[in-house]
PDB file of N, CA and C in Angstrom:
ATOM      1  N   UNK A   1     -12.955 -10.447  18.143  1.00  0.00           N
ATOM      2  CA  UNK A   1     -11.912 -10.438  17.133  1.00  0.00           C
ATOM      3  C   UNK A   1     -11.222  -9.077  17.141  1.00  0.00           C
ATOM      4  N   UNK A   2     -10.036  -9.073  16.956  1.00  0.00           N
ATOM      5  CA  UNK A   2      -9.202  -7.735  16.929  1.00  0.00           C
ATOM      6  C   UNK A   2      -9.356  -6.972  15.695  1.00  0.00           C
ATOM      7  N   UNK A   3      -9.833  -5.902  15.837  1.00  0.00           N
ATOM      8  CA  UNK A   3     -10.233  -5.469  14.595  1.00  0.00           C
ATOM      9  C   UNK A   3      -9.170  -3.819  14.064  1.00  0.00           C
ATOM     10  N   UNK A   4      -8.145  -3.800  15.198  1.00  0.00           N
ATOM     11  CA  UNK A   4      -6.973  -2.794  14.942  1.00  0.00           C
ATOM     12  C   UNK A   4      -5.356  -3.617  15.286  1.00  0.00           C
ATOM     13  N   UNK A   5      -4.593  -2.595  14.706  1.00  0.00           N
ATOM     14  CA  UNK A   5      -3.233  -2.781  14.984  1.00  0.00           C
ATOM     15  C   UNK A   5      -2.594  -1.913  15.603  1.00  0.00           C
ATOM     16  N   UNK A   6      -1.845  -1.660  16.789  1.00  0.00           N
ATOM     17  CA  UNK A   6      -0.936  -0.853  17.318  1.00  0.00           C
ATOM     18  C   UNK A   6       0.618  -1.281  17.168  1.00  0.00           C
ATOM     19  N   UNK A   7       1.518  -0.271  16.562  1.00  0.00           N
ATOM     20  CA  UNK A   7       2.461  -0.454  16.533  1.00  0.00           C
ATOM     21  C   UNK A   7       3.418   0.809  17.202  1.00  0.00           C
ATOM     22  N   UNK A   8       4.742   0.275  17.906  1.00  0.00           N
ATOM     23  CA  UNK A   8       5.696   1.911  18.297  1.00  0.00           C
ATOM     24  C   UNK A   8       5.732   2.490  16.752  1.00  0.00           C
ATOM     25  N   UNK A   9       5.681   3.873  16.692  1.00  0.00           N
ATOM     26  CA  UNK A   9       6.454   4.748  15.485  1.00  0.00           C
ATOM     27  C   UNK A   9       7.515   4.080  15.045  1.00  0.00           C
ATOM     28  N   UNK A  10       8.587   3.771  16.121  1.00  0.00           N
ATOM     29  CA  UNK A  10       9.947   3.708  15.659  1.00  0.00           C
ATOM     30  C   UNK A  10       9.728   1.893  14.640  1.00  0.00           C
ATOM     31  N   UNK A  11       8.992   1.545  15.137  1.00  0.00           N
ATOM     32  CA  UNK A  11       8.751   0.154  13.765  1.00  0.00           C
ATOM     33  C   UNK A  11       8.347   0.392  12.965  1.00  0.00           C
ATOM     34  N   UNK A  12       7.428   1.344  12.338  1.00  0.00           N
ATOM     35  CA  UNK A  12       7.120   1.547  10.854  1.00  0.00           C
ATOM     36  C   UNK A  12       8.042   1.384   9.699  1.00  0.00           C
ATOM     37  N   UNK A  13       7.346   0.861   8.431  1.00  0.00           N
ATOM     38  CA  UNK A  13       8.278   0.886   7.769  1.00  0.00           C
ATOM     39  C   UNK A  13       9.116   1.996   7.601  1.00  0.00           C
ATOM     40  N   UNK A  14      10.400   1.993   6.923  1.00  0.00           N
ATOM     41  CA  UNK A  14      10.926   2.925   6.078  1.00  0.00           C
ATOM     42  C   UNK A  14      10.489   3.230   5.086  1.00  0.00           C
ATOM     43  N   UNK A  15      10.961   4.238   4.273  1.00  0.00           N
ATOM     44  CA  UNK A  15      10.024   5.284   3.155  1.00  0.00           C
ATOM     45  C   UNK A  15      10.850   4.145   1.471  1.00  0.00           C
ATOM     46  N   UNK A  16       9.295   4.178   1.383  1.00  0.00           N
ATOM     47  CA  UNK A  16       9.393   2.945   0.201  1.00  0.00           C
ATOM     48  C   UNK A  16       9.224   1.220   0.540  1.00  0.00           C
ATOM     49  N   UNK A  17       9.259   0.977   1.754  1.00  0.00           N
ATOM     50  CA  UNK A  17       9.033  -0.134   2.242  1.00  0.00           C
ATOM     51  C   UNK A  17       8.156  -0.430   3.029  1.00  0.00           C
ATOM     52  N   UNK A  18       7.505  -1.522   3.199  1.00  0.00           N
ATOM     53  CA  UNK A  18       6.287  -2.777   3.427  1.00  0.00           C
ATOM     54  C   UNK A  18       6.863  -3.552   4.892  1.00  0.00           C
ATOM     55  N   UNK A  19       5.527  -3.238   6.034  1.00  0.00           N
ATOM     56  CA  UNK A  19       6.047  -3.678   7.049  1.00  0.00           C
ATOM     57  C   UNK A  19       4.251  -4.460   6.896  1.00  0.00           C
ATOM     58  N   UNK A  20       4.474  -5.951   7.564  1.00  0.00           N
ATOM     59  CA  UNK A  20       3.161  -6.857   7.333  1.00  0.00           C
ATOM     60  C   UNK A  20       2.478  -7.118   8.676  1.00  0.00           C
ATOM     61  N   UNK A  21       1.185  -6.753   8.533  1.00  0.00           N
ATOM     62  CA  UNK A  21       0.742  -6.984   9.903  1.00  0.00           C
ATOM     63  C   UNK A  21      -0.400  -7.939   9.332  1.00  0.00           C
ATOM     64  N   UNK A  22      -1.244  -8.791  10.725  1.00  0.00           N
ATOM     65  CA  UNK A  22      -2.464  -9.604  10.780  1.00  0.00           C
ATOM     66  C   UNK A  22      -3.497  -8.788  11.612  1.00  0.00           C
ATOM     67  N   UNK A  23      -4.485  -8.600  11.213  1.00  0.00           N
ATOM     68  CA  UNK A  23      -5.188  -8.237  12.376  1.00  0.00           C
ATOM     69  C   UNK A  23      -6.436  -8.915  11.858  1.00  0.00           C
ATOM     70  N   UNK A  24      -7.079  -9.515  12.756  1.00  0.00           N
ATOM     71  CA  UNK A  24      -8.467 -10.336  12.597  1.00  0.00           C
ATOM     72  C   UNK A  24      -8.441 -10.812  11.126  1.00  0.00           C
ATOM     73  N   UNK A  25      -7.167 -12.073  10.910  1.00  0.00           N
ATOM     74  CA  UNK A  25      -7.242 -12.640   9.686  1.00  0.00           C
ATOM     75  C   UNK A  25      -7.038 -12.386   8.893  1.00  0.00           C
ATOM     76  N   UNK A  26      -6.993 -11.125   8.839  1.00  0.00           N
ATOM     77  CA  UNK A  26      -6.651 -10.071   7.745  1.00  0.00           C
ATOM     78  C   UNK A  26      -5.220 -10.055   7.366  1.00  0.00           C
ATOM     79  N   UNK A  27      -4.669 -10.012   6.342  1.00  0.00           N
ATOM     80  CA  UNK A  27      -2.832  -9.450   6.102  1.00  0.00           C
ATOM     81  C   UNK A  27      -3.349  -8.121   5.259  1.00  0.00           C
ATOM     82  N   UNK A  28      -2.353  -7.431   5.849  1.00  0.00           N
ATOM     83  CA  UNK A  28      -2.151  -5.961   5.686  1.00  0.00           C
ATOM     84  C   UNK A  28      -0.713  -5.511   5.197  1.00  0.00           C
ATOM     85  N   UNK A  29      -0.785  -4.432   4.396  1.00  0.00           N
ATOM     86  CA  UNK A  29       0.721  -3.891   4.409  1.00  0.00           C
ATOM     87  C   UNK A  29       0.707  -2.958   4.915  1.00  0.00           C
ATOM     88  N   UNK A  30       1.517  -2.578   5.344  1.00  0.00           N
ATOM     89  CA  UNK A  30       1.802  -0.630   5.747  1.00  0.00           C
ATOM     90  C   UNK A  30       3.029  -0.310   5.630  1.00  0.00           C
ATOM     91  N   UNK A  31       2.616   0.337   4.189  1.00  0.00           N
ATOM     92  CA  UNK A  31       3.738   1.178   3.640  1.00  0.00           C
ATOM     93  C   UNK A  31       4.220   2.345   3.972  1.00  0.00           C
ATOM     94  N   UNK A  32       5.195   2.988   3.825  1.00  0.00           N
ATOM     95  CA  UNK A  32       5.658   4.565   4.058  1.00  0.00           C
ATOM     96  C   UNK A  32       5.866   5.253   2.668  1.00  0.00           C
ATOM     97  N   UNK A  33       5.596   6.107   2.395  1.00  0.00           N
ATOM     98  CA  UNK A  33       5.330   7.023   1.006  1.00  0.00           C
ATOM     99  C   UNK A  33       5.415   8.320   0.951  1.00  0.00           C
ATOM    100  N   UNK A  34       6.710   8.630   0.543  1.00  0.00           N
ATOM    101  CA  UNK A  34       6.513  10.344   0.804  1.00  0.00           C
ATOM    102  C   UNK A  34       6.117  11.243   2.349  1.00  0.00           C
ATOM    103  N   UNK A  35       7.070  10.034   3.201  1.00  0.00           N
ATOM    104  CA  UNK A  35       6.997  10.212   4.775  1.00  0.00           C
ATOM    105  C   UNK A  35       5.198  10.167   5.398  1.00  0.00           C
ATOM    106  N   UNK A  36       4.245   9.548   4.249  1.00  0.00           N
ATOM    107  CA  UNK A  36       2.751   9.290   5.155  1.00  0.00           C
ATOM    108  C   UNK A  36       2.778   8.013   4.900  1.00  0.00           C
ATOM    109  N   UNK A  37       1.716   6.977   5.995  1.00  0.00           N
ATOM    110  CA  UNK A  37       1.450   5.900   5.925  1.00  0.00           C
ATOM    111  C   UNK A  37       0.780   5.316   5.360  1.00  0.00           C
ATOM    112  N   UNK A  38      -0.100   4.178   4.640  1.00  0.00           N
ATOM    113  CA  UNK A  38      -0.736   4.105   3.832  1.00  0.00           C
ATOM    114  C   UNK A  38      -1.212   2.308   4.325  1.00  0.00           C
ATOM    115  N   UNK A  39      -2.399   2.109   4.363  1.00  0.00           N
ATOM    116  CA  UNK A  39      -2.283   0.300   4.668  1.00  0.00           C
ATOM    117  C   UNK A  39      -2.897  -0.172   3.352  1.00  0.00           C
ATOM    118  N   UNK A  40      -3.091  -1.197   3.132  1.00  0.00           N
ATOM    119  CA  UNK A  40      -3.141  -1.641   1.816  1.00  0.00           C
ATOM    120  C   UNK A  40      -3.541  -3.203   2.331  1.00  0.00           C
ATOM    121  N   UNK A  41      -5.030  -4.059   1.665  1.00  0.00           N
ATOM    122  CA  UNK A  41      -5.264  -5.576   1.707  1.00  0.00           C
ATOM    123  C   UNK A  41      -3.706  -6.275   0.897  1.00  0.00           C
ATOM    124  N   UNK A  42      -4.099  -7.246   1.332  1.00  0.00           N
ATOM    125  CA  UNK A  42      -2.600  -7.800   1.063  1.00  0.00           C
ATOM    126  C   UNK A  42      -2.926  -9.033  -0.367  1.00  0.00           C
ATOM    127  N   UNK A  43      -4.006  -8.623  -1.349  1.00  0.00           N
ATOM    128  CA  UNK A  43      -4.757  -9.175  -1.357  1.00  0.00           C
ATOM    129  C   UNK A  43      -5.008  -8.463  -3.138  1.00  0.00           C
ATOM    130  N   UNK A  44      -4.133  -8.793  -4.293  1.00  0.00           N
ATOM    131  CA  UNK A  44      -4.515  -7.955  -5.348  1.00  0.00           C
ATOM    132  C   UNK A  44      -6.150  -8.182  -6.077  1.00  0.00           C
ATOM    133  N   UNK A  45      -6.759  -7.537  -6.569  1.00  0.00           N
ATOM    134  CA  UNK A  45      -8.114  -7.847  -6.947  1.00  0.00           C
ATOM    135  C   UNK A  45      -8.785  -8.247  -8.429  1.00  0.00           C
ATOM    136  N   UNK A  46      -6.830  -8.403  -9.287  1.00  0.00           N
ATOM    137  CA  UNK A  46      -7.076  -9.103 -10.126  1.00  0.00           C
ATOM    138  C   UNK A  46      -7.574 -10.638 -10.323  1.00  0.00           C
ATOM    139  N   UNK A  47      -6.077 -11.016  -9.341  1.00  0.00           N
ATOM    140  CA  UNK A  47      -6.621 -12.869  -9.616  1.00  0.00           C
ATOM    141  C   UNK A  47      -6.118 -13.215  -7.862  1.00  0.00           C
ATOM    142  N   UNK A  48      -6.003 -12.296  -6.864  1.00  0.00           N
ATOM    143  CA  UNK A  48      -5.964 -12.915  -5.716  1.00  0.00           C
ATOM    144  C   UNK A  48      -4.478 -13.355  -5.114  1.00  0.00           C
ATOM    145  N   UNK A  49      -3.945 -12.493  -5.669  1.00  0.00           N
ATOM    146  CA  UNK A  49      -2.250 -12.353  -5.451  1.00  0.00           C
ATOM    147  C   UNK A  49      -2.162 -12.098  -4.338  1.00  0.00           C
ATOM    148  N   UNK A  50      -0.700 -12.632  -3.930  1.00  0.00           N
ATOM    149  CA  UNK A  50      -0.322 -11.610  -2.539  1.00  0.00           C
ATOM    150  C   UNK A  50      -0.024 -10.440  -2.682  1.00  0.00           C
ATOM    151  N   UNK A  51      -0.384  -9.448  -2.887  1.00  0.00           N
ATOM    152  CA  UNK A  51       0.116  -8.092  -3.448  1.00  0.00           C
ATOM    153  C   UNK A  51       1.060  -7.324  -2.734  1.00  0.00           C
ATOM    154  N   UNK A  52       1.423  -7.706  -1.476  1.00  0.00           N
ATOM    155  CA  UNK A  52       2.473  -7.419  -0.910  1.00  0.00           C
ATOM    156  C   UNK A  52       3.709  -7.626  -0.704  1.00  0.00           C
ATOM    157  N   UNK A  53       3.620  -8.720  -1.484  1.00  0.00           N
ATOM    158  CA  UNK A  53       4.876  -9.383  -1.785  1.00  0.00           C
ATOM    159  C   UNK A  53       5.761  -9.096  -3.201  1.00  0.00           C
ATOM    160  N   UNK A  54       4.962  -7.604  -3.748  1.00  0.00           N
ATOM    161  CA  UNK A  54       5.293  -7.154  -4.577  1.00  0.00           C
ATOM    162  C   UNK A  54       6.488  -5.948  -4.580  1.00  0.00           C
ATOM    163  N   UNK A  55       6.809  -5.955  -6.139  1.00  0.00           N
ATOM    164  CA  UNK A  55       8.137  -4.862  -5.772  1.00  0.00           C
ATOM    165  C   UNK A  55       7.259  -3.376  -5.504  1.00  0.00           C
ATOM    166  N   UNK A  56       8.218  -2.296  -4.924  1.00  0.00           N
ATOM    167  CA  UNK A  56       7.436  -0.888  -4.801  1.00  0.00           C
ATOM    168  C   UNK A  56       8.549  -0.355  -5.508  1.00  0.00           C
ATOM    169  N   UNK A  57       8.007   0.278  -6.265  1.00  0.00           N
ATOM    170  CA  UNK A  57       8.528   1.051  -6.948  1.00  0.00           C
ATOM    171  C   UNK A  57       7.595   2.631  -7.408  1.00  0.00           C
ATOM    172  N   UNK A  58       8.226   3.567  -8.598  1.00  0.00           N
ATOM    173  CA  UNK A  58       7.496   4.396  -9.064  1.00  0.00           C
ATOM    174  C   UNK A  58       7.530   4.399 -10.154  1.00  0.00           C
ATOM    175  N   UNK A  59       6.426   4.505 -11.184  1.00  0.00           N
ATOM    176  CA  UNK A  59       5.988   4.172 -12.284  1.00  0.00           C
ATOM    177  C   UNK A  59       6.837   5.124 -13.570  1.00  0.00           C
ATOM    178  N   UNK A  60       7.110   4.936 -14.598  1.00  0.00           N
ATOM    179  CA  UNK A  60       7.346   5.287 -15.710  1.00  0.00           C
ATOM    180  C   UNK A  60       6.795   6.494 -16.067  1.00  0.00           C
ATOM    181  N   UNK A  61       7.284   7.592 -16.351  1.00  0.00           N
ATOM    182  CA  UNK A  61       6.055   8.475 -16.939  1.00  0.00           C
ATOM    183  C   UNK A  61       6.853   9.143 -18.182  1.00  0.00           C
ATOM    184  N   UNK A  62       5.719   9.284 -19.563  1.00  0.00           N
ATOM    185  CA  UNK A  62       6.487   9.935 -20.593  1.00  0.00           C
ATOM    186  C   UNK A  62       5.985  11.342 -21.133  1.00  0.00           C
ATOM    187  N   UNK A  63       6.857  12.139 -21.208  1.00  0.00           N
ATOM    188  CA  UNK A  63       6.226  13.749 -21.294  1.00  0.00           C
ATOM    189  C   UNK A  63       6.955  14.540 -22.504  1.00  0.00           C
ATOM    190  N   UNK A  64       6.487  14.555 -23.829  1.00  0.00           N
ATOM    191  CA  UNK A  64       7.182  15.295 -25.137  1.00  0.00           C
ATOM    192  C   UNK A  64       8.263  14.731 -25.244  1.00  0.00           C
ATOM    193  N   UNK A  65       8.520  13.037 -25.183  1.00  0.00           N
ATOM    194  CA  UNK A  65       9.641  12.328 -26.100  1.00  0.00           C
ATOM    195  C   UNK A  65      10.562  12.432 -24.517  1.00  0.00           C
ATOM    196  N   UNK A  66      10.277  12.551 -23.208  1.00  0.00           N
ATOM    197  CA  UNK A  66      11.346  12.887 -22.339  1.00  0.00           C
ATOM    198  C   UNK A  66      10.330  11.726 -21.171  1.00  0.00           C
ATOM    199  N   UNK A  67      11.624  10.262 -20.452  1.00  0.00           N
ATOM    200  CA  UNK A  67      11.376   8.952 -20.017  1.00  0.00           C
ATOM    201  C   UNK A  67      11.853   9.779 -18.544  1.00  0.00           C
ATOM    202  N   UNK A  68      11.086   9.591 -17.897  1.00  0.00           N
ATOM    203  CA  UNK A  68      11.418   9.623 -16.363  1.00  0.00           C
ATOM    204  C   UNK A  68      10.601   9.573 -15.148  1.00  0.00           C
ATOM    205  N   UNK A  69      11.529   9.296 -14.235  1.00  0.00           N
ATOM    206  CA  UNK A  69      10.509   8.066 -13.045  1.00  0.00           C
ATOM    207  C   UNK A  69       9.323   8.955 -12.204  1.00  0.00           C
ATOM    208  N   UNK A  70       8.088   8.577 -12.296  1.00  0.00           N
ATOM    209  CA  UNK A  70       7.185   9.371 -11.562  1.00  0.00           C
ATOM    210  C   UNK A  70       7.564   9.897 -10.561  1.00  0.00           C
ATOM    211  N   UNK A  71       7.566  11.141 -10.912  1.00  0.00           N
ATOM    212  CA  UNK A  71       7.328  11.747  -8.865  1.00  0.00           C
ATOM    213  C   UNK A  71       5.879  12.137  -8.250  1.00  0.00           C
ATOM    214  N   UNK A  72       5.190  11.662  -8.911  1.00  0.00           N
ATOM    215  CA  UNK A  72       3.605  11.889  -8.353  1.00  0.00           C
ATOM    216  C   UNK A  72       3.499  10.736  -6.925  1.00  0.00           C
ATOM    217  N   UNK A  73       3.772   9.271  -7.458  1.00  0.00           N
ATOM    218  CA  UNK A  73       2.813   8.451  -6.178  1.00  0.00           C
ATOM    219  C   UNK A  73       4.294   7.346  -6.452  1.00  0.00           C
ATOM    220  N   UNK A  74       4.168   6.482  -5.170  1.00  0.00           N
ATOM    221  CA  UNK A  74       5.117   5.091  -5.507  1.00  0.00           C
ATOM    222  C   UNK A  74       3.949   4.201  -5.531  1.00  0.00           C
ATOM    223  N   UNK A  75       4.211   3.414  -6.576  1.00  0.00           N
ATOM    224  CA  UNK A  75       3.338   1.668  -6.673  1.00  0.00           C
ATOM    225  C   UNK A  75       3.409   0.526  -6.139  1.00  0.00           C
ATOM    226  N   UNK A  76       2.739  -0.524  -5.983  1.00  0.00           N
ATOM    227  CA  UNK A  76       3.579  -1.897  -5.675  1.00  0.00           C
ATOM    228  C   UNK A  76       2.399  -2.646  -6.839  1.00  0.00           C
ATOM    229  N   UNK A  77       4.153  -3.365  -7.381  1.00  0.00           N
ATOM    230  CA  UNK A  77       3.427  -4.346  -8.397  1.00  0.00           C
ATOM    231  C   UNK A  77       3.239  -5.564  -8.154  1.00  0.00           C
ATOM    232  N   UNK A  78       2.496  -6.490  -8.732  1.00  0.00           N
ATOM    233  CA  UNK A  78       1.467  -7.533  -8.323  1.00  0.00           C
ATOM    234  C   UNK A  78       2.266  -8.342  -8.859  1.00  0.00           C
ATOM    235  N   UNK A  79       3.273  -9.186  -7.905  1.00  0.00           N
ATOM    236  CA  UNK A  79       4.399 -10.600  -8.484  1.00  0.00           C
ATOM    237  C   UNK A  79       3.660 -11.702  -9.005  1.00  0.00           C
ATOM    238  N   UNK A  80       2.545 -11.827  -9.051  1.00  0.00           N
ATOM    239  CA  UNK A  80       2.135 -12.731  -9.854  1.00  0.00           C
ATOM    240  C   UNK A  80       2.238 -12.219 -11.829  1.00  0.00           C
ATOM    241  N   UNK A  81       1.097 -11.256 -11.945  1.00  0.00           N
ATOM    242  CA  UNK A  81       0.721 -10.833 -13.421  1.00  0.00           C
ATOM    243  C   UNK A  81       1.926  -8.972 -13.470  1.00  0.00           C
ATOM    244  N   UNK A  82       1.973  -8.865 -12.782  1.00  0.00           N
ATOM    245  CA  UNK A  82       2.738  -7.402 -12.863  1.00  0.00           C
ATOM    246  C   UNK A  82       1.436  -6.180 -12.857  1.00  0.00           C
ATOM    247  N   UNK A  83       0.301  -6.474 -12.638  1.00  0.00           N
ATOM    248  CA  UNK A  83      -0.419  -5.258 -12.272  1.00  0.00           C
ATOM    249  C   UNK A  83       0.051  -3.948 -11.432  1.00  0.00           C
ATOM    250  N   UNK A  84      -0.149  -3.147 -11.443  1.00  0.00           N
ATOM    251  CA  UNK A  84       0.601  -1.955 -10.483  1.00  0.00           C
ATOM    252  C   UNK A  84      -1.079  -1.204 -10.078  1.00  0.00           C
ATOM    253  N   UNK A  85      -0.491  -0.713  -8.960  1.00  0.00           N
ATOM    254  CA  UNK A  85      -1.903  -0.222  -8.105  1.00  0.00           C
ATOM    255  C   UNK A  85      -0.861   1.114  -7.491  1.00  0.00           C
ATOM    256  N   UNK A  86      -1.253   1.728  -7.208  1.00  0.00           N
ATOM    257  CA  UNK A  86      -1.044   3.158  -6.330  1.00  0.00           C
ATOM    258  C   UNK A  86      -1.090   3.070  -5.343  1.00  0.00           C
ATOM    259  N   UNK A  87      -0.364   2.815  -4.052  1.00  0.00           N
ATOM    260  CA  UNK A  87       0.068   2.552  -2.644  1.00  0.00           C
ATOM    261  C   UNK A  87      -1.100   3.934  -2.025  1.00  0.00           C
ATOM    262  N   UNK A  88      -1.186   4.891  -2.299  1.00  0.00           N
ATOM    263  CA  UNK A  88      -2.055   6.037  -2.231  1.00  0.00           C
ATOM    264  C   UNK A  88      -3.147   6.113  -2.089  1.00  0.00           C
ATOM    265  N   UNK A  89      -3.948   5.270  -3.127  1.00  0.00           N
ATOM    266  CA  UNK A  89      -4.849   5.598  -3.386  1.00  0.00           C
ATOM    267  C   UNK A  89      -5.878   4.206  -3.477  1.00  0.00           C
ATOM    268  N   UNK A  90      -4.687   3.018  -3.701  1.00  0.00           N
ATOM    269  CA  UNK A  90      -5.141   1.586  -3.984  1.00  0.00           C
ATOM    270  C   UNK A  90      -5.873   1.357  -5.804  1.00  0.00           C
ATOM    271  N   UNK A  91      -5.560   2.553  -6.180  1.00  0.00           N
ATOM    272  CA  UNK A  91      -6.238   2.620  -7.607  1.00  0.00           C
ATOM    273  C   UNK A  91      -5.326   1.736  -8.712  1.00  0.00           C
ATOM    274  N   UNK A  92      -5.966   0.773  -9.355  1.00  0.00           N
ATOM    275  CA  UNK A  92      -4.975  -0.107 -10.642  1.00  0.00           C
ATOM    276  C   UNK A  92      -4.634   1.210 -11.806  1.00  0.00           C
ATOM    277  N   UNK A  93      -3.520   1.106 -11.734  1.00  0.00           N
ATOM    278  CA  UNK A  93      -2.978   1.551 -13.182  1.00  0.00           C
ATOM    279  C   UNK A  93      -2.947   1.034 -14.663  1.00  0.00           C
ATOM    280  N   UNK A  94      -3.719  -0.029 -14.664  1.00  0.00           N
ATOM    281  CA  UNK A  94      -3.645  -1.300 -15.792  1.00  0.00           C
ATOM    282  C   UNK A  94      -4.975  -1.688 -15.506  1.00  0.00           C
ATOM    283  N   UNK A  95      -6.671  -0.884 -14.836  1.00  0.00           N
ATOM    284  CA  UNK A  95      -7.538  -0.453 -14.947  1.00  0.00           C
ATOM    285  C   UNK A  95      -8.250   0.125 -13.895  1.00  0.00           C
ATOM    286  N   UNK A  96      -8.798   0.817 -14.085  1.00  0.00           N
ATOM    287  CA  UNK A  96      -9.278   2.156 -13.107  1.00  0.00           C
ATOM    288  C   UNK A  96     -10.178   1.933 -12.666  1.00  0.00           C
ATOM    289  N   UNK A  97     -11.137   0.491 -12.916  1.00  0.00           N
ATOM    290  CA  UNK A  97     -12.222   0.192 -12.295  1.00  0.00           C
ATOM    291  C   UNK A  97     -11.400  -0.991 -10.902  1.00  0.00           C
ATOM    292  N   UNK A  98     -10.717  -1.088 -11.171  1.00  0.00           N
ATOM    293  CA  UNK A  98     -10.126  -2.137 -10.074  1.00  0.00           C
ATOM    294  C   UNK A  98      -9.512  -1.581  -8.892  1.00  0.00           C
ATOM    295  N   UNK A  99      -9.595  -1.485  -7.736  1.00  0.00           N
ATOM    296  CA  UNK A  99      -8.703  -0.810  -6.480  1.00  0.00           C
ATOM    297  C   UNK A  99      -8.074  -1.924  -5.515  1.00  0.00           C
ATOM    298  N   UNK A 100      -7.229  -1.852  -5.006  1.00  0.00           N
ATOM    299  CA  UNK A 100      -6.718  -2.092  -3.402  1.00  0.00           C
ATOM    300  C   UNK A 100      -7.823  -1.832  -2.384  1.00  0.00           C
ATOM    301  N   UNK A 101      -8.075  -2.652  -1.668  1.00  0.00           N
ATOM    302  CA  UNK A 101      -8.246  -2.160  -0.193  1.00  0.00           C
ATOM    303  C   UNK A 101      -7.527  -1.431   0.272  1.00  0.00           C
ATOM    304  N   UNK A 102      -8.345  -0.329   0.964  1.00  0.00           N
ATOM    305  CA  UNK A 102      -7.442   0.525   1.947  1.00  0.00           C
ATOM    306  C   UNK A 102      -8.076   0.712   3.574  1.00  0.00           C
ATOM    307  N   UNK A 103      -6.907   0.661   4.526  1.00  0.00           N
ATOM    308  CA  UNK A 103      -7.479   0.511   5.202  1.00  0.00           C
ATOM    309  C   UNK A 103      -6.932   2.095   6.255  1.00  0.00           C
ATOM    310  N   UNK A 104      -7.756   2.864   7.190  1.00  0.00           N
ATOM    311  CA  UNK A 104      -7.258   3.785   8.178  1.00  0.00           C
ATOM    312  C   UNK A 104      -5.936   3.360   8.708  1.00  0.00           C
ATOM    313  N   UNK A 105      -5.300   4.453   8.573  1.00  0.00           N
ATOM    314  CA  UNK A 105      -3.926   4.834   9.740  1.00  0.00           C
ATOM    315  C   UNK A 105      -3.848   6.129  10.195  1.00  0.00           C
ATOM    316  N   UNK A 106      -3.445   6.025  11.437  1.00  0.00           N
ATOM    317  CA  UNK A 106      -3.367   7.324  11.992  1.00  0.00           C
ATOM    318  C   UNK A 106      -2.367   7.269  12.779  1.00  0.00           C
ATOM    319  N   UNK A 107      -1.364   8.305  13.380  1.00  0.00           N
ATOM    320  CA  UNK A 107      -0.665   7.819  14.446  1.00  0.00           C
ATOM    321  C   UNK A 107      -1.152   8.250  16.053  1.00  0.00           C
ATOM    322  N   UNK A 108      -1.211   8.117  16.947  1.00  0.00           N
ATOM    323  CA  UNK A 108      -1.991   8.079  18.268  1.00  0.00           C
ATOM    324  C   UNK A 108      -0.595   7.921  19.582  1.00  0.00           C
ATOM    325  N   UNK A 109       0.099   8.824  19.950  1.00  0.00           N
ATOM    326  CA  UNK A 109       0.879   8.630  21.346  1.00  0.00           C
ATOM    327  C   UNK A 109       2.061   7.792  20.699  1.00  0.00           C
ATOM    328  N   UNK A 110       2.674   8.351  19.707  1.00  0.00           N
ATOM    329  CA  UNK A 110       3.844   7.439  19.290  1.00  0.00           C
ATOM    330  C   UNK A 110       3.420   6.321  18.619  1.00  0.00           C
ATOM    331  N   UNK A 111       2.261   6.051  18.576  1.00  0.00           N
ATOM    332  CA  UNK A 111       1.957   4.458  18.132  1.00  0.00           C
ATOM    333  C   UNK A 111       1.502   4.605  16.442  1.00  0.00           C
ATOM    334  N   UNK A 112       1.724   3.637  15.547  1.00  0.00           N
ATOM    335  CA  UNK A 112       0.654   3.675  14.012  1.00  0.00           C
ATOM    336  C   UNK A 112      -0.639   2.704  14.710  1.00  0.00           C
ATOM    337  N   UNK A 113      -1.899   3.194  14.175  1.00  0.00           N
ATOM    338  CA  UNK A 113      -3.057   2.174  14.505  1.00  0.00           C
ATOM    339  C   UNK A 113      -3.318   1.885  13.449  1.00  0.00           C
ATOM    340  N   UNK A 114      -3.251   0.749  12.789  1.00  0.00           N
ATOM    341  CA  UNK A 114      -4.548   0.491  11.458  1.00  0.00           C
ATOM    342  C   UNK A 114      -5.881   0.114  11.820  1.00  0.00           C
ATOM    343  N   UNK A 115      -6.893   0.247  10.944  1.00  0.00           N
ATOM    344  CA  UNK A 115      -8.156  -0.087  11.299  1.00  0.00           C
ATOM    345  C   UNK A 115      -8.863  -0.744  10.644  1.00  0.00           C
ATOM    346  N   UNK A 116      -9.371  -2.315  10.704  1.00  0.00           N
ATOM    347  CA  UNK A 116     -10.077  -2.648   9.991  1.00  0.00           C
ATOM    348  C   UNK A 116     -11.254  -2.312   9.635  1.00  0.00           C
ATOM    349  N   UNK A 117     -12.348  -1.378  10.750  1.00  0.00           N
ATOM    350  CA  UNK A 117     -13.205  -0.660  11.021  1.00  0.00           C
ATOM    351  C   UNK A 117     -13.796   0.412  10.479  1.00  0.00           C
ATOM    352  N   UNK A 118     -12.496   0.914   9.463  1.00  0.00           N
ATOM    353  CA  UNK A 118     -11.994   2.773   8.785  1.00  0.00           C
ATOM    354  C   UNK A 118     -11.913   2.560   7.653  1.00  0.00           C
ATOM    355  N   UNK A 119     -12.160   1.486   6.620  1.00  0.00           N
ATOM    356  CA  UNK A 119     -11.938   1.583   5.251  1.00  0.00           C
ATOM    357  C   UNK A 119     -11.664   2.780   4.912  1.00  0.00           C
ATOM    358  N   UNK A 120     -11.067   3.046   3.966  1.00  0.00           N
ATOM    359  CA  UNK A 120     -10.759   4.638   3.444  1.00  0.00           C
ATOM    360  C   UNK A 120     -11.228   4.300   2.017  1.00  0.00           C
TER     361      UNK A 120
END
């Protein structure tokens, strides 16, 4: 069973966007974030969403009465219930005991590899 992905550089997503790969059954996202890569189960761990099929965005943040858009991490929210998770980190924002899969990326000779092998 194939248990990585090789892709050219020049296919990665763009910054803020979700490029979908399979590898050994698996669906994967691999996002771009603040120009690093990030893979992500495709797979939310609330109720079993496609979580990739979610919007990415960056979260809300409020600081002494003053509304403006996180610049810490970008999210992708869960189109089923609207859960949001941290593309980063795979951590739920709507509870902290819940995560994303994450899976290794690295880039190697021009190429992105994901790894099913590398959990992060």
């Amino acid at each position: 069973m194939n248990r990585e992905a090789r892709l050219p550089l020049r296919e990665a997503p763009e910054e803020g966007a979700v490029r979908m790969l399979e590898i050994g059954g698996h669906r994967i996202g691999l996002y771009r974030v603040s120009g690093s890569l990030y893979a992500l189960a495709d797979r939310c761990p609330h109720r079993g969403a496609p979580l990739c099929a979610g919007m990415v965005t960056t979260p809300i943040e409020t600081t002494g009465g003053e509304v403006a858009l996180g610049a810490r991490h970008s999210i992708v929210r869960c189109p089923w219930h609207k859960w949001e998770f941290e593309i980063a980190t795979g951590r739920s924002l709507v509870d902290t005991r819940l995560r994303v899969r994450r899976y290794a990326v690295h880039v190697e000779d021009e190429h992105v590899v994901v790894s099913l092998d590398q959990p992060t």
